[in-house]
N, C-alpha and C. Protein backbone atom coordinates (compact mmCIF):
# COMPACT_ATOMS: atom_id res chain seq x y z
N UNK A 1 -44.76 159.49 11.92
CA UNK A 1 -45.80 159.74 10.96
C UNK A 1 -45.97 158.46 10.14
N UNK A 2 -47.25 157.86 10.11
CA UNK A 2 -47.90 156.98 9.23
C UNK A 2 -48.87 157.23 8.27
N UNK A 3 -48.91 156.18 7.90
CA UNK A 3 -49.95 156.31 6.90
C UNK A 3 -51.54 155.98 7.79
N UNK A 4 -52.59 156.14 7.09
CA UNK A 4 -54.16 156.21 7.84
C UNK A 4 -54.25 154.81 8.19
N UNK A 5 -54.01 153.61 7.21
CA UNK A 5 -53.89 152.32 7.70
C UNK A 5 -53.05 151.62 8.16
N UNK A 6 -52.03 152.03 8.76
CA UNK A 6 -51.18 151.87 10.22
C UNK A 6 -51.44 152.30 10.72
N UNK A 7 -51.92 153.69 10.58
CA UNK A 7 -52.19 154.47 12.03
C UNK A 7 -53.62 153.68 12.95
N UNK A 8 -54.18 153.21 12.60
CA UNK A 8 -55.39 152.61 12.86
C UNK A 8 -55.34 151.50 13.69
N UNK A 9 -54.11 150.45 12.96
CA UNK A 9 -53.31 149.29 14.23
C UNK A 9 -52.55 149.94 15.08
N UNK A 10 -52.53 150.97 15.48
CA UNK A 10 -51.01 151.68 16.52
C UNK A 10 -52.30 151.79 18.20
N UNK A 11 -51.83 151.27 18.99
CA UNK A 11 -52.20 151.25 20.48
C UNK A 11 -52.55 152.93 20.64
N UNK A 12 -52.29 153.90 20.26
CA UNK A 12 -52.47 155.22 20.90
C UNK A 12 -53.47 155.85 19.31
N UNK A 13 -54.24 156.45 20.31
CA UNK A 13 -55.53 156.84 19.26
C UNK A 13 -54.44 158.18 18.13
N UNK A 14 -54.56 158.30 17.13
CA UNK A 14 -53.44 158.80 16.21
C UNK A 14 -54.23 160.27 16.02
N UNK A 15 -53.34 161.22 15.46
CA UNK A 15 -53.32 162.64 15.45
C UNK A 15 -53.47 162.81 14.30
N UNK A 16 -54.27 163.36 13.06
CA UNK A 16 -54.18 163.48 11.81
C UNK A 16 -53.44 164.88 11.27
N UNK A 17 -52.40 165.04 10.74
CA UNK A 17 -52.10 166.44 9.87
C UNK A 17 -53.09 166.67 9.09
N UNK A 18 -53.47 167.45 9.42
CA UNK A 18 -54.66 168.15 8.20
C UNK A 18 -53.71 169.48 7.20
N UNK A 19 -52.43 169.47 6.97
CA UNK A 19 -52.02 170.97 6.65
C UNK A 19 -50.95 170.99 6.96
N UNK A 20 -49.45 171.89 6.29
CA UNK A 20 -48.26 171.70 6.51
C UNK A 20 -47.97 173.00 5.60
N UNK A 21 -47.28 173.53 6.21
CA UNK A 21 -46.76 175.14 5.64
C UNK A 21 -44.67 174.92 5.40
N UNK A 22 -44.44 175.04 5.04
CA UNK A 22 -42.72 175.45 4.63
C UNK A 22 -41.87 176.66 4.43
N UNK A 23 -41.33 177.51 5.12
CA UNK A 23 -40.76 178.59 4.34
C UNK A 23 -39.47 179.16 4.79
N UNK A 24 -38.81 179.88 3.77
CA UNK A 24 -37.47 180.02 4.82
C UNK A 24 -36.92 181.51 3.89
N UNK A 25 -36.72 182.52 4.54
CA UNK A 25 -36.80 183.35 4.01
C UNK A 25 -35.23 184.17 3.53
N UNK A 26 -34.26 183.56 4.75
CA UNK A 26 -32.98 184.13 5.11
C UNK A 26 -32.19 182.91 6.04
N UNK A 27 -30.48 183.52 5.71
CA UNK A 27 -29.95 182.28 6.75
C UNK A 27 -29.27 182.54 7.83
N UNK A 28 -29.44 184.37 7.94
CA UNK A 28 -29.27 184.73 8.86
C UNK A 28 -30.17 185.82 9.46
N UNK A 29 -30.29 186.31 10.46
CA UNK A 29 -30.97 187.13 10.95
C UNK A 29 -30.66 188.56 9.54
N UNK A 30 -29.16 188.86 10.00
CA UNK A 30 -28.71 190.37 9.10
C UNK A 30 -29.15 190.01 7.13
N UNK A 31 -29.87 188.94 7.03
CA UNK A 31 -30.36 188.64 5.30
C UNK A 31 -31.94 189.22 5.74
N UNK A 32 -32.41 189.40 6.91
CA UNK A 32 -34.11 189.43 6.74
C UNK A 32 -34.11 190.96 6.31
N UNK A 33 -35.29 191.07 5.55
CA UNK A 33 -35.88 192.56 4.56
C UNK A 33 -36.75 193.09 5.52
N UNK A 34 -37.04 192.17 6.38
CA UNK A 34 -38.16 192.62 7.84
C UNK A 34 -38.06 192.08 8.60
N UNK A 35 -37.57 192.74 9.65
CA UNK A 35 -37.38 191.81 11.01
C UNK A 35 -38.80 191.61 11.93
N UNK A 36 -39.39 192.43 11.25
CA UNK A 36 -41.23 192.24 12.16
C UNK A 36 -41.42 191.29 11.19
N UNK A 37 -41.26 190.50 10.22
CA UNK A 37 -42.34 189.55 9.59
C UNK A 37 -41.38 188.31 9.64
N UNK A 38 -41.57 187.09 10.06
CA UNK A 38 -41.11 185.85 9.97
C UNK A 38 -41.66 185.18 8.39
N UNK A 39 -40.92 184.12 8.19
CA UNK A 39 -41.51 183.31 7.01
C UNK A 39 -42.78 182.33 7.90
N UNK A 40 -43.52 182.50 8.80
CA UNK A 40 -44.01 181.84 9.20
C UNK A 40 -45.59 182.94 8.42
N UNK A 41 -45.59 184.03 7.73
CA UNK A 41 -46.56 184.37 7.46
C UNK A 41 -46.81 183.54 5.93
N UNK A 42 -45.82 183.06 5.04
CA UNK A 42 -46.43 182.08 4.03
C UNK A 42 -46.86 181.10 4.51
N UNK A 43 -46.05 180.17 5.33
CA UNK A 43 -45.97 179.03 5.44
C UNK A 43 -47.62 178.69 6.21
N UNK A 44 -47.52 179.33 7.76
CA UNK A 44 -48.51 179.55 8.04
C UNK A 44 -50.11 179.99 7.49
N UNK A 45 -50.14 180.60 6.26
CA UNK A 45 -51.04 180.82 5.33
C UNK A 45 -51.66 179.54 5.01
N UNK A 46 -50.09 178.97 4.04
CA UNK A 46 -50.17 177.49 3.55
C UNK A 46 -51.09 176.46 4.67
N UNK A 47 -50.56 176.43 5.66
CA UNK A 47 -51.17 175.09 6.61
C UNK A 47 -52.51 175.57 6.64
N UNK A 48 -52.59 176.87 6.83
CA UNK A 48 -54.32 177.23 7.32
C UNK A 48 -54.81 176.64 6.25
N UNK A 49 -54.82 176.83 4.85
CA UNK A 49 -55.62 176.90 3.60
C UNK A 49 -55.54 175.24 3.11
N UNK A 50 -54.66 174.61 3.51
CA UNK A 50 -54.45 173.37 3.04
C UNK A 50 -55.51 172.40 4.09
N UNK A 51 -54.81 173.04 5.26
CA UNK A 51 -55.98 171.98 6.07
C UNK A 51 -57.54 172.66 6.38
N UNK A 52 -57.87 173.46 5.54
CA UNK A 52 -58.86 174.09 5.32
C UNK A 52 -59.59 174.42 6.83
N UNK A 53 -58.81 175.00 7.50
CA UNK A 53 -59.54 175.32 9.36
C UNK A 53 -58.91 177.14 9.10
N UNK A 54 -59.37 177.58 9.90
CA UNK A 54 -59.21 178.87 10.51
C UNK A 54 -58.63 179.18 12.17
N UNK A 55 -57.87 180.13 12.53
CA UNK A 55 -57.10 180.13 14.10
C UNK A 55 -58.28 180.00 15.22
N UNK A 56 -59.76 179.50 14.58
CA UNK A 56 -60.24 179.47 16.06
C UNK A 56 -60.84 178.70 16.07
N UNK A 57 -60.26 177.39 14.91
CA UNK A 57 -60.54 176.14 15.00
C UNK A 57 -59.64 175.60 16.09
N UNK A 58 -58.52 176.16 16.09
CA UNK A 58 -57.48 174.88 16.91
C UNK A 58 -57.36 175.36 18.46
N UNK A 59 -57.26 174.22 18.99
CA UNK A 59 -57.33 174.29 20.83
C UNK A 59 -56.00 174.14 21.47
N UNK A 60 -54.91 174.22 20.92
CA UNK A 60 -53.51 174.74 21.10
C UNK A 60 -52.82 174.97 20.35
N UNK A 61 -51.50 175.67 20.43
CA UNK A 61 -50.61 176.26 19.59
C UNK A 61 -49.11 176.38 20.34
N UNK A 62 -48.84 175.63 19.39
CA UNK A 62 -47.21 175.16 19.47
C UNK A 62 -46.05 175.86 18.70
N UNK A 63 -45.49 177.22 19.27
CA UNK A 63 -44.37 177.98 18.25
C UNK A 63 -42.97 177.76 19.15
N UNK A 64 -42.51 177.71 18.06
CA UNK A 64 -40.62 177.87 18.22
C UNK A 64 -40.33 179.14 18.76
N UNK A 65 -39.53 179.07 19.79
CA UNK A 65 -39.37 180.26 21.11
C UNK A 65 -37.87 179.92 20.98
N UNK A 66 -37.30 180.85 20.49
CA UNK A 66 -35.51 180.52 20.36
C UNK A 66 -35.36 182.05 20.92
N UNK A 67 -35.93 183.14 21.26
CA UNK A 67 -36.12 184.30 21.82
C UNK A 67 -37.48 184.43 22.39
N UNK A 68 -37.49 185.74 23.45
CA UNK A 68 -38.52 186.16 23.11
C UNK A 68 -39.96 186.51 22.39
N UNK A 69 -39.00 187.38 21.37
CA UNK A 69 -39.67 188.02 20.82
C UNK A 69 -40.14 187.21 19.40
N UNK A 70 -39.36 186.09 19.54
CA UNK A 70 -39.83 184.97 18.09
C UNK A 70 -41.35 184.63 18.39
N UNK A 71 -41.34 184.02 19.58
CA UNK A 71 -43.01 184.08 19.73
C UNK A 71 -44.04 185.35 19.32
N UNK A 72 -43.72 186.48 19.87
CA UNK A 72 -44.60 187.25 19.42
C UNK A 72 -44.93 187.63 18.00
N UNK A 73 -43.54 187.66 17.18
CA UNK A 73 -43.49 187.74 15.62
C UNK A 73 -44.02 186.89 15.39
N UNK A 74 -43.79 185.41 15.36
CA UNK A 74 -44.88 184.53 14.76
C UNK A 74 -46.57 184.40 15.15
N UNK A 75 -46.52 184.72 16.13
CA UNK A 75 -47.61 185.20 16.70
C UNK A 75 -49.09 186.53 15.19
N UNK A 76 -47.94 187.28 15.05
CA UNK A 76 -48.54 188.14 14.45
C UNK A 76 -48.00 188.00 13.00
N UNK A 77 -47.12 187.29 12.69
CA UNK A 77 -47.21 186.41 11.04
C UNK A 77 -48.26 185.16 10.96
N UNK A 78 -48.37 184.83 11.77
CA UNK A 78 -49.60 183.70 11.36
C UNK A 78 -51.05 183.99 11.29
N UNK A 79 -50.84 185.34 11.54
CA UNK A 79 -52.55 185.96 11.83
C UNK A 79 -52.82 186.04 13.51
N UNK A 80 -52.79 185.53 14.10
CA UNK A 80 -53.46 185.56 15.40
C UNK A 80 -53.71 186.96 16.11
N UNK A 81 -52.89 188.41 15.79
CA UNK A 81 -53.16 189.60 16.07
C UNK A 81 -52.54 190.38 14.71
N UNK A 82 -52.59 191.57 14.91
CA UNK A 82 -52.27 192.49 14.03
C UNK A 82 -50.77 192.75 14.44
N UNK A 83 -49.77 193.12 13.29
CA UNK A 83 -48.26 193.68 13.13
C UNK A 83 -48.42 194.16 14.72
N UNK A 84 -46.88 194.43 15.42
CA UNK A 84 -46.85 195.30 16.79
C UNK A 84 -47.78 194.92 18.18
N UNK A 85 -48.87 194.05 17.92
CA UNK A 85 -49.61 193.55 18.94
C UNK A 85 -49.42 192.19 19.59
N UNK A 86 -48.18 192.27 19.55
CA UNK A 86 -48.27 190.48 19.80
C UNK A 86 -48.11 190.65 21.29
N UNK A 87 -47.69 191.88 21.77
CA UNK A 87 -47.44 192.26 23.53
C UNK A 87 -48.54 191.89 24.30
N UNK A 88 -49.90 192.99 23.57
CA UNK A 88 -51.15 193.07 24.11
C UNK A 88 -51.69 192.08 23.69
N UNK A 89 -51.87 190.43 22.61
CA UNK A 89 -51.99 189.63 22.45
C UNK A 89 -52.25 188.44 23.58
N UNK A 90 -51.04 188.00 24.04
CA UNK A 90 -50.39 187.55 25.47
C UNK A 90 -50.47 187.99 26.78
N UNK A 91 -51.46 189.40 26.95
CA UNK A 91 -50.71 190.16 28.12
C UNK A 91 -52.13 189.71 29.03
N UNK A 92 -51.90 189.95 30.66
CA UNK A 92 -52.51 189.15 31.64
C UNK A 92 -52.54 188.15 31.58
N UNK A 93 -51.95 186.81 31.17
CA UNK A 93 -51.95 185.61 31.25
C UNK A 93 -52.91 184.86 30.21
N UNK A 94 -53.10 185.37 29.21
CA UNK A 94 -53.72 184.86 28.39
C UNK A 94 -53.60 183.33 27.82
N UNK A 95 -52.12 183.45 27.94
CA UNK A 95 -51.62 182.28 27.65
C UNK A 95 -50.73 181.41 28.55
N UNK A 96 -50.89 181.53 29.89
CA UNK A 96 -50.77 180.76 31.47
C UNK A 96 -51.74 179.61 31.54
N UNK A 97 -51.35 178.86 32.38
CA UNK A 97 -52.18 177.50 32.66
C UNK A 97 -53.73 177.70 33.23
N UNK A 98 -54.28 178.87 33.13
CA UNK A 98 -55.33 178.87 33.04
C UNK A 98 -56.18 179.51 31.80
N UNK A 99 -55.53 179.96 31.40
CA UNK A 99 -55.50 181.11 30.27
C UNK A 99 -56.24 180.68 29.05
N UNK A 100 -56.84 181.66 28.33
CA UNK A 100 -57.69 181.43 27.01
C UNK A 100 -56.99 180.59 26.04
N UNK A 101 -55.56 180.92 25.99
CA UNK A 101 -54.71 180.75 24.58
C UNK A 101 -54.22 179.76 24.69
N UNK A 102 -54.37 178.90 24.98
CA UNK A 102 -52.94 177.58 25.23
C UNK A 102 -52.10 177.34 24.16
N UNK A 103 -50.73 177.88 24.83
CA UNK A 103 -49.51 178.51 24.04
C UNK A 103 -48.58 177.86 24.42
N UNK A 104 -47.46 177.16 23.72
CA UNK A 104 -46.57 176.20 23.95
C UNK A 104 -46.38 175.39 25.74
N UNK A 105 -47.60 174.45 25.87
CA UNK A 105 -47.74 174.46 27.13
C UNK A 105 -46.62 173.19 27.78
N UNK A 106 -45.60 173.13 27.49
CA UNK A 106 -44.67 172.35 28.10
C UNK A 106 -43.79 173.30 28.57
N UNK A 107 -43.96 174.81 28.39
CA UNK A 107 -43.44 175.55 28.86
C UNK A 107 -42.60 176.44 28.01
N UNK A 108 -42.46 176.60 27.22
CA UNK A 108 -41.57 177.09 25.81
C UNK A 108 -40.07 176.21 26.07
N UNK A 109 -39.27 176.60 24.80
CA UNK A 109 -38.32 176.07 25.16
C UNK A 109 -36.89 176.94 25.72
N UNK A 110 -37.31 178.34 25.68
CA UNK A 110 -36.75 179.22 26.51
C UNK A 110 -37.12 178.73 28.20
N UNK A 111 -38.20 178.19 28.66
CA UNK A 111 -38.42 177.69 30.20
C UNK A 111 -38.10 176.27 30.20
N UNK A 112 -38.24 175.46 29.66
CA UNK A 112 -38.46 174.26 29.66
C UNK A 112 -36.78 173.39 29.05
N UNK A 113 -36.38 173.22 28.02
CA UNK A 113 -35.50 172.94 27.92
C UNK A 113 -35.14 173.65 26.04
N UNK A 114 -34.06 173.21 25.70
CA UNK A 114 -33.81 174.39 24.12
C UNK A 114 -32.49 173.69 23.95
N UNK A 115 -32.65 172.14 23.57
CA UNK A 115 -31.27 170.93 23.77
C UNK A 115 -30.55 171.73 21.64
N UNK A 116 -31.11 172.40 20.81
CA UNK A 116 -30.70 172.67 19.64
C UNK A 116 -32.00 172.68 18.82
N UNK A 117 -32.31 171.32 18.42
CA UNK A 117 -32.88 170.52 17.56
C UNK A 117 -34.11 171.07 18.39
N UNK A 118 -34.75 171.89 18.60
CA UNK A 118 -36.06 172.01 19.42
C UNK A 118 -37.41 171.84 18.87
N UNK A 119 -37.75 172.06 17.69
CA UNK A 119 -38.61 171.70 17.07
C UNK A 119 -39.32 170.03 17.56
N UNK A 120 -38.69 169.56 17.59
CA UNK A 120 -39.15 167.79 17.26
C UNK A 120 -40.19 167.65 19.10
N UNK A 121 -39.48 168.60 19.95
CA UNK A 121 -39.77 169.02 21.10
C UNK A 121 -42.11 169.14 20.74
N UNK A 122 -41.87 170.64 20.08
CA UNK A 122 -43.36 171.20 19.68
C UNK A 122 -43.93 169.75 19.55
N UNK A 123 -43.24 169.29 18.44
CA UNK A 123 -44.21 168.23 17.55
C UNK A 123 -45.09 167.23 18.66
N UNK A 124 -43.93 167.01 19.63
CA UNK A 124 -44.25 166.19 20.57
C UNK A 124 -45.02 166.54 21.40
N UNK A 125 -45.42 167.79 22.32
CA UNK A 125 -45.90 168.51 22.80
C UNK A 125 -47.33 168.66 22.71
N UNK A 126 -47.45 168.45 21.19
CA UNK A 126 -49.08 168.89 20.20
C UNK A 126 -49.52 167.80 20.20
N UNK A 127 -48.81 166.51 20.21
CA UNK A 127 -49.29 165.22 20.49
C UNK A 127 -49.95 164.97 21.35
N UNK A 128 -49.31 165.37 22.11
CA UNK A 128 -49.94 164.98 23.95
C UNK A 128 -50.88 165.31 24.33
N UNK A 129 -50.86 166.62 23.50
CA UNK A 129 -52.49 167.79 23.93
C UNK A 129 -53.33 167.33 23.33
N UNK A 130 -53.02 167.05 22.16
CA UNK A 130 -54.34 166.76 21.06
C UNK A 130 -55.08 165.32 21.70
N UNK A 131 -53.77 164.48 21.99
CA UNK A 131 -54.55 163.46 22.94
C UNK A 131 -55.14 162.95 24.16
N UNK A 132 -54.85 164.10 24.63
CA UNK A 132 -55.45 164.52 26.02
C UNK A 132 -54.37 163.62 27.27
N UNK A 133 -53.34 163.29 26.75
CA UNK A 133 -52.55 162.69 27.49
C UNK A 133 -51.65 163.26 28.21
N UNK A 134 -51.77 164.47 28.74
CA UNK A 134 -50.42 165.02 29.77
C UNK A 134 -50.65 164.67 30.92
N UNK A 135 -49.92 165.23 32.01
CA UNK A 135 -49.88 165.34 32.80
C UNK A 135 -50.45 166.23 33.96
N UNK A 136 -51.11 166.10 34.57
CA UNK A 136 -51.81 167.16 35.20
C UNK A 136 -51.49 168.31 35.40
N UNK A 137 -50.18 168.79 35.33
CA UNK A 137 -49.13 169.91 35.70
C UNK A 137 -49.24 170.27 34.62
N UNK A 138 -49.13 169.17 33.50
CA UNK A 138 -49.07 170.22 31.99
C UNK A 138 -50.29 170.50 31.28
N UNK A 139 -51.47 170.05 32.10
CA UNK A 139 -52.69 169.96 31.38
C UNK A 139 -53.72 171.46 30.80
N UNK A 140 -53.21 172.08 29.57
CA UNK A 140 -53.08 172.83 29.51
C UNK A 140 -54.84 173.25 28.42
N UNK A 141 -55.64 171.95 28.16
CA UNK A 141 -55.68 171.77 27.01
C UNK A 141 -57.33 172.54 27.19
N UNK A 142 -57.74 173.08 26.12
CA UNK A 142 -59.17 173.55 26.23
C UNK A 142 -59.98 173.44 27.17
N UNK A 143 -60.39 171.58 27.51
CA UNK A 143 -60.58 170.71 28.50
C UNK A 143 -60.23 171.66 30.23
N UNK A 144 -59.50 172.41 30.14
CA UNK A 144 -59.53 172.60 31.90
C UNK A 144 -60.40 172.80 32.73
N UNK A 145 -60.40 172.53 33.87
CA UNK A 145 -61.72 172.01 34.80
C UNK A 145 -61.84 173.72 35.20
């Protein structure tokens, strides 16, 4: 991450943050008050409202998959469906390499790899897409032929 006037001398056309959410609710699973709601419903609030876009502004979406079912909860804390729908959300391939949703398309890190530190993984991921730079295998991005 740079600033706008470095980013401008850097060889690769640059990605702007428009928005950044934070939240942390518990430090363990047995501290959460709701196991259907992640802290990704403030935080997520936060990024929407800060970078002033709405979920059908953006042309991919990059969540932390440390389970299952973490995707679908954040799924339905960030808005994208209603509480309990995050099944029928995803279901027929919605979010497959041909699919409407393009949803952690390096593969999650339940398929793909989950080295700890997985996050820094997404960040990288959203890069690639936003710049239209993957790989044909991973080319997941609005753009599909």
């Amino acid at each position: 991450m740079v600033s706008p006037d470095i980013a401008k001398t850097l060889d690769k056309p640059p990605v702007w943050l428009l928005g950044q959410g934070e939240s942390v609710s518990h430090a363990q699973i047995s501290e959460m008050r709701d196991l259907t709601i992640t802290p990704a419903a403030r935080s997520g609030a936060r990024a929407f409202d800060m970078a002033g876009i709405t979920h059908s502004d953006l042309d991919v979406v990059e969540i932390y998959d440390s389970f299952t079912i973490t995707v679908l909860l954040t799924l339905e804390s960030l808005g994208f469906c209603a509480p309990g729908t995050g099944g029928e959300f995803i279901a027929n391939g919605r979010t497959g390499p041909s699919g409407e949703f393009p949803l952690n398309t390096n593969g999650g890190g339940l398929s793909y790899c989950h080295p700890g530190q997985y996050g820094i993984f997404l960040i990288i991921e959203a890069v690639r897409q936003l710049r239209g730079n993957v790989t044909p295998d991973r080319s997941r991005t609005p753009h599909w032929p």
